[in-house]
C-alpha atoms as a PDB file:
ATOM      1  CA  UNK A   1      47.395  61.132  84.695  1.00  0.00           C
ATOM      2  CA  UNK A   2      50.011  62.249  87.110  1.00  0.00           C
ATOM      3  CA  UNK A   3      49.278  64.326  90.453  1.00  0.00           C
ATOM      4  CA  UNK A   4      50.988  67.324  89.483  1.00  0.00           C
ATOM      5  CA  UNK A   5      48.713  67.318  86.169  1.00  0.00           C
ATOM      6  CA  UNK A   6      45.556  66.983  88.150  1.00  0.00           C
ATOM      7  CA  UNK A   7      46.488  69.542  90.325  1.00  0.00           C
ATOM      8  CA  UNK A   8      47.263  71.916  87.500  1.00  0.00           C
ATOM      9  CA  UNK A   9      44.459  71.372  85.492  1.00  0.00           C
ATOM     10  CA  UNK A  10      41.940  71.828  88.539  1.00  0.00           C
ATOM     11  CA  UNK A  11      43.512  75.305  89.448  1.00  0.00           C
ATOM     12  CA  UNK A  12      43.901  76.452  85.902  1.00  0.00           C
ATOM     13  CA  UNK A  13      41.678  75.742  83.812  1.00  0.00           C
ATOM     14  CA  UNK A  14      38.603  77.966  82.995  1.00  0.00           C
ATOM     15  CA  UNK A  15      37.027  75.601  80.097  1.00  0.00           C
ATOM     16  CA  UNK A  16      34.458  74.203  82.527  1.00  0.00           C
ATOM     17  CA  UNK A  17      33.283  77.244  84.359  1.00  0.00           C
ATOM     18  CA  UNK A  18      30.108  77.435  84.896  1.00  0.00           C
ATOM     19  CA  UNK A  19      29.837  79.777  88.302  1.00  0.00           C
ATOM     20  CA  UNK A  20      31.860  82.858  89.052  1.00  0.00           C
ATOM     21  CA  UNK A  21      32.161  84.156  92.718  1.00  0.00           C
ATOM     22  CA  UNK A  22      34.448  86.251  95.055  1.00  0.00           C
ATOM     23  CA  UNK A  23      36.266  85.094  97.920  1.00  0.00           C
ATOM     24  CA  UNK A  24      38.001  87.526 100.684  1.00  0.00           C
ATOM     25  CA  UNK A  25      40.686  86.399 102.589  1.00  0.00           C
ATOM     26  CA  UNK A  26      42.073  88.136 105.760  1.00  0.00           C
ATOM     27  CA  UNK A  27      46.110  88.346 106.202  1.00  0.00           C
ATOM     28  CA  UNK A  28      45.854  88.719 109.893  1.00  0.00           C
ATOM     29  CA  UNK A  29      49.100  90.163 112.216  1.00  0.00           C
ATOM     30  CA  UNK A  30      49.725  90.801 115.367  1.00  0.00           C
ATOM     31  CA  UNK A  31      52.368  93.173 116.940  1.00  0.00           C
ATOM     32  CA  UNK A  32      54.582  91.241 119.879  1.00  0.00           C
ATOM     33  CA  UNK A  33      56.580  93.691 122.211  1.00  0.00           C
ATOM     34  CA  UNK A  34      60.574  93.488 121.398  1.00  0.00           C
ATOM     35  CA  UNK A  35      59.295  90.933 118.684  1.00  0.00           C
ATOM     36  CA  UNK A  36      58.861  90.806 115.035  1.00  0.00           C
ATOM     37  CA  UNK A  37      55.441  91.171 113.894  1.00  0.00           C
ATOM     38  CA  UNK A  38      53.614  87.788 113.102  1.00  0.00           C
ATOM     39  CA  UNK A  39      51.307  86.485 110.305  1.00  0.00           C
ATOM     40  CA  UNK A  40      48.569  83.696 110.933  1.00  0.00           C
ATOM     41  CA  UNK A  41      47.913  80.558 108.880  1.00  0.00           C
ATOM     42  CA  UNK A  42      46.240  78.140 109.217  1.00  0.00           C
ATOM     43  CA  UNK A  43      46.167  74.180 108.311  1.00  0.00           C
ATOM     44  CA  UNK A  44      42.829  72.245 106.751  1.00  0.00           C
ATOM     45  CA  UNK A  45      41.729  69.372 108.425  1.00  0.00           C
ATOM     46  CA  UNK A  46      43.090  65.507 107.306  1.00  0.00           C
ATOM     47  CA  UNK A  47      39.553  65.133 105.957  1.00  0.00           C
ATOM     48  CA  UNK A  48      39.603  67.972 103.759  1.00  0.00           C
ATOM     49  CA  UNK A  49      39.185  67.630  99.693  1.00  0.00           C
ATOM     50  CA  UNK A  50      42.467  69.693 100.465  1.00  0.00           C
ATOM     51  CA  UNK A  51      44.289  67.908 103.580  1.00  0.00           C
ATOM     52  CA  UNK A  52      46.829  69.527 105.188  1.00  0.00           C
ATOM     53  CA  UNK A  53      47.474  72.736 103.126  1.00  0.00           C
ATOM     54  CA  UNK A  54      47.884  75.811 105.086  1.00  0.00           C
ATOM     55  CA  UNK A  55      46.199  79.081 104.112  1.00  0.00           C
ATOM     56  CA  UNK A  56      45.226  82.109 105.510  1.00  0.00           C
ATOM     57  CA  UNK A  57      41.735  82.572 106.864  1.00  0.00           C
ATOM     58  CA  UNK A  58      39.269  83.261 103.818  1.00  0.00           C
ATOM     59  CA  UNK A  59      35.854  82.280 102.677  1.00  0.00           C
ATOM     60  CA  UNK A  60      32.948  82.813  99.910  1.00  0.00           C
ATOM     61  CA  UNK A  61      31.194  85.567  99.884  1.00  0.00           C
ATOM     62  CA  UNK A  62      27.737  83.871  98.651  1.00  0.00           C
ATOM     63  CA  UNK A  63      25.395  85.276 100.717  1.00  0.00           C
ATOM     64  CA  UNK A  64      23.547  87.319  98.414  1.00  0.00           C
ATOM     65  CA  UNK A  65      25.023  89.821  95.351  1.00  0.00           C
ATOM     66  CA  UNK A  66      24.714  92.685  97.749  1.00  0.00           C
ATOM     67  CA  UNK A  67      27.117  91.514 100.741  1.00  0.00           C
ATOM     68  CA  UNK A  68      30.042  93.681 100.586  1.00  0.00           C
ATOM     69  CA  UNK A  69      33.606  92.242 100.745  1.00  0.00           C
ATOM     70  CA  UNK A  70      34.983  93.724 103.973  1.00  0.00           C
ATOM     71  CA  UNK A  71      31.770  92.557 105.633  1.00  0.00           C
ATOM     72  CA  UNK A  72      31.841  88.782 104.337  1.00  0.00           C
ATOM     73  CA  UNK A  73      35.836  89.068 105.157  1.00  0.00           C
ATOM     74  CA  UNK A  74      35.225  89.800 108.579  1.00  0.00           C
ATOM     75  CA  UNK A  75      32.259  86.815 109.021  1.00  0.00           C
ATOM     76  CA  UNK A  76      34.819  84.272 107.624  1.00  0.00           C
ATOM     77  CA  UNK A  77      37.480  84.909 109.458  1.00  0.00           C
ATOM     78  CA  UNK A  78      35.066  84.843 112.748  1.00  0.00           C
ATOM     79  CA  UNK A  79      33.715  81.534 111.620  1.00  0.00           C
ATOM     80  CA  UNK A  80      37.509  79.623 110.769  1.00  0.00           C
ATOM     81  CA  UNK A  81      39.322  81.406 113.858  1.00  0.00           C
ATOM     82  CA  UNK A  82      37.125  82.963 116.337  1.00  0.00           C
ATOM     83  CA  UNK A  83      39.129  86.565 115.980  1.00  0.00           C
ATOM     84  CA  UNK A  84      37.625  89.992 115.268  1.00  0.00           C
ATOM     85  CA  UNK A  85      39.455  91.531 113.108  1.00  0.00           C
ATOM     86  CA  UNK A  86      40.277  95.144 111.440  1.00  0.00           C
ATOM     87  CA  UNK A  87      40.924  95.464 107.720  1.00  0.00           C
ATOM     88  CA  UNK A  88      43.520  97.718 107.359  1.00  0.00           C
ATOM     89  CA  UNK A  89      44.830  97.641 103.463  1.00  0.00           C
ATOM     90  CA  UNK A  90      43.864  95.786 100.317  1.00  0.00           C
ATOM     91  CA  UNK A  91      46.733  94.001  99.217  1.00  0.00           C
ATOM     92  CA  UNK A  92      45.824  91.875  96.195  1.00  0.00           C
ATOM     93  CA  UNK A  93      43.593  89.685  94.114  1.00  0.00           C
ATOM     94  CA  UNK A  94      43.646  86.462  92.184  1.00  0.00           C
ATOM     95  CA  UNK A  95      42.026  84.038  90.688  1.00  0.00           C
ATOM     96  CA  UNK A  96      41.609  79.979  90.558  1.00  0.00           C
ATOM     97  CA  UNK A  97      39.290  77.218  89.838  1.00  0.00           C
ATOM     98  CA  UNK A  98      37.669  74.982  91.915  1.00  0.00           C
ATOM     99  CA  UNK A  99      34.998  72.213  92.100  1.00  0.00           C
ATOM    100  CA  UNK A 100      36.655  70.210  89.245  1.00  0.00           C
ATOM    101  CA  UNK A 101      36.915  73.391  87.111  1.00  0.00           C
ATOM    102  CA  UNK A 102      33.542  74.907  87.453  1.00  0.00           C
ATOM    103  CA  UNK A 103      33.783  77.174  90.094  1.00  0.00           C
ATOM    104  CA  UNK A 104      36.161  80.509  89.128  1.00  0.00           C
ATOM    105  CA  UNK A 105      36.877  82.150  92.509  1.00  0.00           C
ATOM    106  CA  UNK A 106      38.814  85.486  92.427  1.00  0.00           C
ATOM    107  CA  UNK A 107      40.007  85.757  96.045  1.00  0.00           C
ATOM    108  CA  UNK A 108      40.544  89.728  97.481  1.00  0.00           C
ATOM    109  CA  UNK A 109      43.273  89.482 100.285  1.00  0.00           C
ATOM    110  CA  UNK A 110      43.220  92.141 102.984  1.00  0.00           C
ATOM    111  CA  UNK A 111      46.425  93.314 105.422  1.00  0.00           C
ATOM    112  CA  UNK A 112      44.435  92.818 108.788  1.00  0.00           C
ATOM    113  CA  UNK A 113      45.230  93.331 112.453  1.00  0.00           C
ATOM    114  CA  UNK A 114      43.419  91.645 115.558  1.00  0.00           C
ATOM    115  CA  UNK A 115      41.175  94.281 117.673  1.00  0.00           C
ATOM    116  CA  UNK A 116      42.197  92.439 120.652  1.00  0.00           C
ATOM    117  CA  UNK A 117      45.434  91.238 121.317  1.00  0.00           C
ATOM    118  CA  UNK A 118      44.541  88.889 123.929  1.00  0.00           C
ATOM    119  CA  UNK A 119      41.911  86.717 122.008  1.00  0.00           C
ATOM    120  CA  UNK A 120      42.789  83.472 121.226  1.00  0.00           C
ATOM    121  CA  UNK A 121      42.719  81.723 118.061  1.00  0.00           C
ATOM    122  CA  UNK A 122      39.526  79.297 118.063  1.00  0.00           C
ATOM    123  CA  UNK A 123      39.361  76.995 115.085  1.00  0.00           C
ATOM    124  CA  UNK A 124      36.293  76.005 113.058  1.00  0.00           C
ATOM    125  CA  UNK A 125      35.767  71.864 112.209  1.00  0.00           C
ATOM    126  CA  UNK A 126      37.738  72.728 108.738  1.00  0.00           C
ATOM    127  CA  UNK A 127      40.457  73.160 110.372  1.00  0.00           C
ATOM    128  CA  UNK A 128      43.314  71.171 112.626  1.00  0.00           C
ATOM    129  CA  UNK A 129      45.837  73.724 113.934  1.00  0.00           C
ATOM    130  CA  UNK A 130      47.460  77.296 113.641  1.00  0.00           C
ATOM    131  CA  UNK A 131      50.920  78.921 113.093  1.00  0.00           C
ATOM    132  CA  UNK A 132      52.371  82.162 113.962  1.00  0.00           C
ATOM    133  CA  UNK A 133      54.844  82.960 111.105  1.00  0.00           C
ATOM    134  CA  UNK A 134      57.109  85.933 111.483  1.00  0.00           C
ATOM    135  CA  UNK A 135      59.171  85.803 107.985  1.00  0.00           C
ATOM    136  CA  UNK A 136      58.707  85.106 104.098  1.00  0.00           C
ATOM    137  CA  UNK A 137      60.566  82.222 104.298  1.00  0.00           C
ATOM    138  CA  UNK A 138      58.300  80.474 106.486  1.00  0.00           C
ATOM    139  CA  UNK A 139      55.858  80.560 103.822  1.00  0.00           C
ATOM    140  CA  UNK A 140      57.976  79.166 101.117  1.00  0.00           C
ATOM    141  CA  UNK A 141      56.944  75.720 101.454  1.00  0.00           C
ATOM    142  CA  UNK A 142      53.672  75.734 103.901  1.00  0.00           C
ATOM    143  CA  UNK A 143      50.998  77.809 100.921  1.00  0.00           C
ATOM    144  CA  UNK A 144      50.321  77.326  97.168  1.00  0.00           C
ATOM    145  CA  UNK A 145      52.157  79.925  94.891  1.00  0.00           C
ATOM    146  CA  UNK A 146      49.591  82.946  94.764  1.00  0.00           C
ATOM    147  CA  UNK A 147      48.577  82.952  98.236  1.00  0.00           C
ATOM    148  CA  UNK A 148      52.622  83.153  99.420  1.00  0.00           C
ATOM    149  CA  UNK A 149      53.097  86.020  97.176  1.00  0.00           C
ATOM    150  CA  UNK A 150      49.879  88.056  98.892  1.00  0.00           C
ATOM    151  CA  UNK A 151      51.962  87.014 102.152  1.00  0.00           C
ATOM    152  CA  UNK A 152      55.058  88.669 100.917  1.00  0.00           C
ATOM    153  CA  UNK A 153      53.424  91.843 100.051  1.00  0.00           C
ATOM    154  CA  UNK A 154      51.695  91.572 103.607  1.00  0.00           C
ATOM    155  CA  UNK A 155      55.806  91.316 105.007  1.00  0.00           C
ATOM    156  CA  UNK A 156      56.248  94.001 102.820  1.00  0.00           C
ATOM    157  CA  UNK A 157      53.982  96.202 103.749  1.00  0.00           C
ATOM    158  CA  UNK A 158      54.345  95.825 107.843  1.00  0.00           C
ATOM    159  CA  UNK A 159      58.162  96.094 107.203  1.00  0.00           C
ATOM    160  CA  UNK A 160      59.375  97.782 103.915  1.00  0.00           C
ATOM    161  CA  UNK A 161      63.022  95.968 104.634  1.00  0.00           C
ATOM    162  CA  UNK A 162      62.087  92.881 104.741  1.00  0.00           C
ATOM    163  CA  UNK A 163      64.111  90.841 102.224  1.00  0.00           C
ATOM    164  CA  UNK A 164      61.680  89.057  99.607  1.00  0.00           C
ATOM    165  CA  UNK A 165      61.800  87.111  96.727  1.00  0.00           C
ATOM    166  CA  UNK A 166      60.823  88.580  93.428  1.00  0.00           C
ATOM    167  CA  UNK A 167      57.735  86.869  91.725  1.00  0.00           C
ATOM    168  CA  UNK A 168      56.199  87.538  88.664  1.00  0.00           C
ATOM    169  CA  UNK A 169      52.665  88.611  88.820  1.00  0.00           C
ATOM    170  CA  UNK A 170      49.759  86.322  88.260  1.00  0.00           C
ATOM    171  CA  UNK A 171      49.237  85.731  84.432  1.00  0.00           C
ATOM    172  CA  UNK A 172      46.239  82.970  84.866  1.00  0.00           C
ATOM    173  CA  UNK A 173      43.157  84.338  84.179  1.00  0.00           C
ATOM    174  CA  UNK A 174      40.167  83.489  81.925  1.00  0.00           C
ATOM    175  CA  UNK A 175      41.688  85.463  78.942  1.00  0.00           C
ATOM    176  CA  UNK A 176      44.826  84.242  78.568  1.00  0.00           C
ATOM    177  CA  UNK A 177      45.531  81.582  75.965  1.00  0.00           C
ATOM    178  CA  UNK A 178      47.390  77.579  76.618  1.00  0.00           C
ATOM    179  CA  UNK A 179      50.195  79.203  75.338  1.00  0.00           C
ATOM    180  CA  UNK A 180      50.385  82.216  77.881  1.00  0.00           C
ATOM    181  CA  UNK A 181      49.740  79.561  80.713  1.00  0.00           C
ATOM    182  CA  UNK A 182      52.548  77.410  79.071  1.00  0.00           C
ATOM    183  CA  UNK A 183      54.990  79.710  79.350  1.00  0.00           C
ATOM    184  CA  UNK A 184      54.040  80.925  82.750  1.00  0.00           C
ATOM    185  CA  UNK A 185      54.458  76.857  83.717  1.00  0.00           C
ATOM    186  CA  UNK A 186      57.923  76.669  82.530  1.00  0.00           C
ATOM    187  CA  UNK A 187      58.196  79.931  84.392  1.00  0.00           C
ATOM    188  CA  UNK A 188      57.262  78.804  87.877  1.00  0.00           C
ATOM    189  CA  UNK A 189      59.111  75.279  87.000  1.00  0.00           C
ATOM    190  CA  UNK A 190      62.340  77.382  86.958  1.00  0.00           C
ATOM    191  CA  UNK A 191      61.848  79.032  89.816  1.00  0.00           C
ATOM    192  CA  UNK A 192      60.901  75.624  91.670  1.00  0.00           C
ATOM    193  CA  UNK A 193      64.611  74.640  90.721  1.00  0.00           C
ATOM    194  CA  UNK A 194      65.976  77.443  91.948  1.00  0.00           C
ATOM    195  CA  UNK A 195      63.877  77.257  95.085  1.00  0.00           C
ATOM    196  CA  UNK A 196      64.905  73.795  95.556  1.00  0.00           C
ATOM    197  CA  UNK A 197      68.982  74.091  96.325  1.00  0.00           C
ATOM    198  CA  UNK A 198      67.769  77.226  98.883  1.00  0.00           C
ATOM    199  CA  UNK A 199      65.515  75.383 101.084  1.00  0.00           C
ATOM    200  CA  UNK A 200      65.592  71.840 100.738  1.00  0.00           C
ATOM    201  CA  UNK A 201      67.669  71.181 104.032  1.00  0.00           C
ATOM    202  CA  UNK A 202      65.293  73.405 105.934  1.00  0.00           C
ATOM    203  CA  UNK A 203      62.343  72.074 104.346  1.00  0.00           C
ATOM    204  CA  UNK A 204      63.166  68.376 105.533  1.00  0.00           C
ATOM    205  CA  UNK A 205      63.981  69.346 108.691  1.00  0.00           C
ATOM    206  CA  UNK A 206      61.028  71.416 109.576  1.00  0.00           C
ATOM    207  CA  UNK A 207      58.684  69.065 108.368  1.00  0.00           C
ATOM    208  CA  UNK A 208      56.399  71.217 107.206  1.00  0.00           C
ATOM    209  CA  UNK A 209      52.871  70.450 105.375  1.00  0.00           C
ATOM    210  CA  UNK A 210      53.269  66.891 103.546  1.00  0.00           C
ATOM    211  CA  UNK A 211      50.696  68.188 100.814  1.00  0.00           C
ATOM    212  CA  UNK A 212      51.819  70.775 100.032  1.00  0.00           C
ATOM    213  CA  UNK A 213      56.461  69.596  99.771  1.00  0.00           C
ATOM    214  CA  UNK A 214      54.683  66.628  97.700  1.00  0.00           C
ATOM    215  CA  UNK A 215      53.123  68.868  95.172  1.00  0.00           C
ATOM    216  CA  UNK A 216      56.244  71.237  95.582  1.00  0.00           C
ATOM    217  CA  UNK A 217      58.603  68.683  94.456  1.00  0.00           C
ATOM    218  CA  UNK A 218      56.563  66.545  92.287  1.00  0.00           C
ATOM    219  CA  UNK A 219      56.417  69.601  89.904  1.00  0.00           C
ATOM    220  CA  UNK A 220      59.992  70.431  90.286  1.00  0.00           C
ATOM    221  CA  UNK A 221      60.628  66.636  89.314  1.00  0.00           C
ATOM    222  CA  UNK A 222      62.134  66.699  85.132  1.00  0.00           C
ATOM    223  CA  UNK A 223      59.958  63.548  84.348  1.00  0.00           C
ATOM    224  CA  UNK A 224      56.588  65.490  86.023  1.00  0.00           C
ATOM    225  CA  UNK A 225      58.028  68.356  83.798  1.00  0.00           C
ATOM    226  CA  UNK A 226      57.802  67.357  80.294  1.00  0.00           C
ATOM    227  CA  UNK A 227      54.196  65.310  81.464  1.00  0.00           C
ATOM    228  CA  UNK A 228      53.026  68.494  82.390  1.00  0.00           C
ATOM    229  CA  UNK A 229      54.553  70.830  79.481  1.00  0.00           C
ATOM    230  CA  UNK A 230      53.063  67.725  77.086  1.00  0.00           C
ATOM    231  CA  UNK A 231      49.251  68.528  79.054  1.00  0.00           C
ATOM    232  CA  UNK A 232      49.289  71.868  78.016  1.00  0.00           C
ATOM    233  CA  UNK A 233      51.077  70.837  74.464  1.00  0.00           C
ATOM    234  CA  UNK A 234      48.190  69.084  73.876  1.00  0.00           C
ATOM    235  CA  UNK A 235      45.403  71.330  75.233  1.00  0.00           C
ATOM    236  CA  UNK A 236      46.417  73.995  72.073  1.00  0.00           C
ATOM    237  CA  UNK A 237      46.109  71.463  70.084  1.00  0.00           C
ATOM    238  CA  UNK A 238      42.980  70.085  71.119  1.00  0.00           C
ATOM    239  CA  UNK A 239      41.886  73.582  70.908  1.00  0.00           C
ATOM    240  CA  UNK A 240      43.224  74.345  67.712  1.00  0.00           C
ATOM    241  CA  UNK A 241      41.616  71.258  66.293  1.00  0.00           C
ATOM    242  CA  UNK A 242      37.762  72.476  67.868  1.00  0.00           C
ATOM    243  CA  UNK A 243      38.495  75.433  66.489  1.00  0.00           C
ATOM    244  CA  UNK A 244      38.726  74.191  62.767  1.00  0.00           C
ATOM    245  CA  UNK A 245      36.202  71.920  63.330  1.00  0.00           C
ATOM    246  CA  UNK A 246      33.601  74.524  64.545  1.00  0.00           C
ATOM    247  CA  UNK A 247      34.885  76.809  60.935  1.00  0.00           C
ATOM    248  CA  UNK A 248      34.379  73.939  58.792  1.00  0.00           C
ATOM    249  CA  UNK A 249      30.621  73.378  60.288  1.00  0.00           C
ATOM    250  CA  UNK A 250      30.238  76.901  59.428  1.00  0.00           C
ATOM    251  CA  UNK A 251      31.145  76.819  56.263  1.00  0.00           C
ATOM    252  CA  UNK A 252      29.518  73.779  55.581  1.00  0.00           C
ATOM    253  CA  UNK A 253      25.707  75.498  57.302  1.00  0.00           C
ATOM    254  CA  UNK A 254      26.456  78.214  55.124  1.00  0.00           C
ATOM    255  CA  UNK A 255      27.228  76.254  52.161  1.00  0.00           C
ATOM    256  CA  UNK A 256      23.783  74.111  52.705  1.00  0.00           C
ATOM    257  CA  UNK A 257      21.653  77.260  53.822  1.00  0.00           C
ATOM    258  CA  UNK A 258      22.863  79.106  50.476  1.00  0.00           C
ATOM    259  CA  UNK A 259      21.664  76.068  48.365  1.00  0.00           C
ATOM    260  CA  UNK A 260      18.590  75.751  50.137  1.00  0.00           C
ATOM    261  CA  UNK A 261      17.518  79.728  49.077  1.00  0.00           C
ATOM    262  CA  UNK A 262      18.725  78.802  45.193  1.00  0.00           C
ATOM    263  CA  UNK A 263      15.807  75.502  45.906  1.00  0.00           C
ATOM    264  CA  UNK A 264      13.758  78.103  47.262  1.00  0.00           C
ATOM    265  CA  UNK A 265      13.793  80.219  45.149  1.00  0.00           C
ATOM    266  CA  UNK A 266      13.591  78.313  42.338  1.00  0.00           C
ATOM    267  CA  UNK A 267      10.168  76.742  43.223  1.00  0.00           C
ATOM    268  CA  UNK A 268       8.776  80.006  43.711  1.00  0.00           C
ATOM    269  CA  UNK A 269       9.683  80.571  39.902  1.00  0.00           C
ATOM    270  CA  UNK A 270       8.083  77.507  39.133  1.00  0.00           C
ATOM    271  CA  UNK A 271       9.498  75.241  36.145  1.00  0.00           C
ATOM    272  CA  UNK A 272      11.644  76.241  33.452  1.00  0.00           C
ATOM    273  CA  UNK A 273       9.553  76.895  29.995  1.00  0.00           C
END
């Protein structure tokens, strides 16, 4: 099975889940005299189970049912980058799978600002290094999908004329069906071509996260394409076929259970004169 099918299939799909729990994220900026405002991200280590990617500072909030989300938001980003922080705006949620499928996360992403503008960024052991972004673009090719349209909004919401891209909002939850996802695939694969014509030359000569371009252009490939518009293809039918099979073991319990009340209740009768 191809990367870009692995990679889909452990982000969206919700058959496996077994665990549900939130995750807050902090979309932290700081304000630079005579300067644009700029957004933090930061890159996981090499030895990561996801090398390389860059993110924004966020964690699990598993300490107990009762921790609230601002609180565990501010602990996380304390632990990954040494900042305090103040939360100054929700900004949006989503959700996604993780280990293999049986973890569903739905991450809350905050617009944040640093109390102190002369701390320094000190990274936790999960992570190998830090960048100061001050436009949407930036972001294009450094974060996975969801979290660079949270960043947008963040651009957005600092400076309402920034110039964005539209996106369409986040279809992939637990209740939609293969089909839904399907479409949203073919979706996202069209704007991956369109993305690719924009920013290619920058992209190569930035050298931004490898992880990250791979999976970028792997699923903008035609032959990764049709492999991954054949996975989901074949998850509705899969489904479709468990589906019949679970009716016909109804019917055929119900079919049995009916004939065992005729043998039942013909014994209580006793035998035929």
């Amino acid at each position: 099975m191809s990367k870009t099918i692995n990679f889909l299939e452990q982000i969206y799909n919700t058959d496996l889940v077994t665990k549900k729990v939130n995750v807050a994220g902090g979309i932290i900026f700081k304000e630079q005299q005579g300067e644009k405002p700029a957004l933090l991200l930061i890159q996981r280590a090499t030895d990561d189970h996801w090398p390389n990617f860059f993110e924004i500072p966020r964690g699990k909030c598993d300490l107990g049912t009762n921790e609230g989300l601002i609180h565990c938001l501010k602990r996380e980003v304390k632990e990954e980058t040494g900042l305090d922080i103040i939360p100054l705006k929700f900004i949006d949620k989503f959700s996604y799978t993780a280990d293999k499928g049986t973890r569903l996360s739905t991450q809350h992403n905050y617009l944040c600002k640093m109390k102190d503008l002369n701390q320094k960024v000190k990274l936790s052991k999960e992570h190998q290094r830090f960048q100061w972004i001050t436009t949407p673009g930036e972001a294009e090719m450094m974060v996975l999908p969801e979290m660079k349209r949270s960043i947008i909004k963040a651009f957005e919401m600092i400076d309402p004329e920034t110039q964005i891209v539209n996106y369409p909002e986040n279809d992939f939850t637990p209740d939609n069906s293969i089909e839904e996802k399907n479409m949203n695939l073919q979706e996202k694969i069209k704007y991956s071509e369109e993305l690719t014509d924009k920013y290619l030359d920058e992209i190569s000569a930035a050298g931004v996260s490898a992880g990250a371009y791979a999976i970028d252009v792997a699923t903008r490939l035609p032959g990764e394409i049709r492999n991954a518009i054949d996975w989901a293809q074949n998850k509705i039918k899969e489904r479709k076929k468990k589906k019949l099979l679970a009716k016909l073991k109804k019917e055929k319990l119900k079919k049995e259970k009916l004939r065992l009340a005729m043998q039942n209740k013909q014994n209580q009768m006793g035998p035929a004169r």
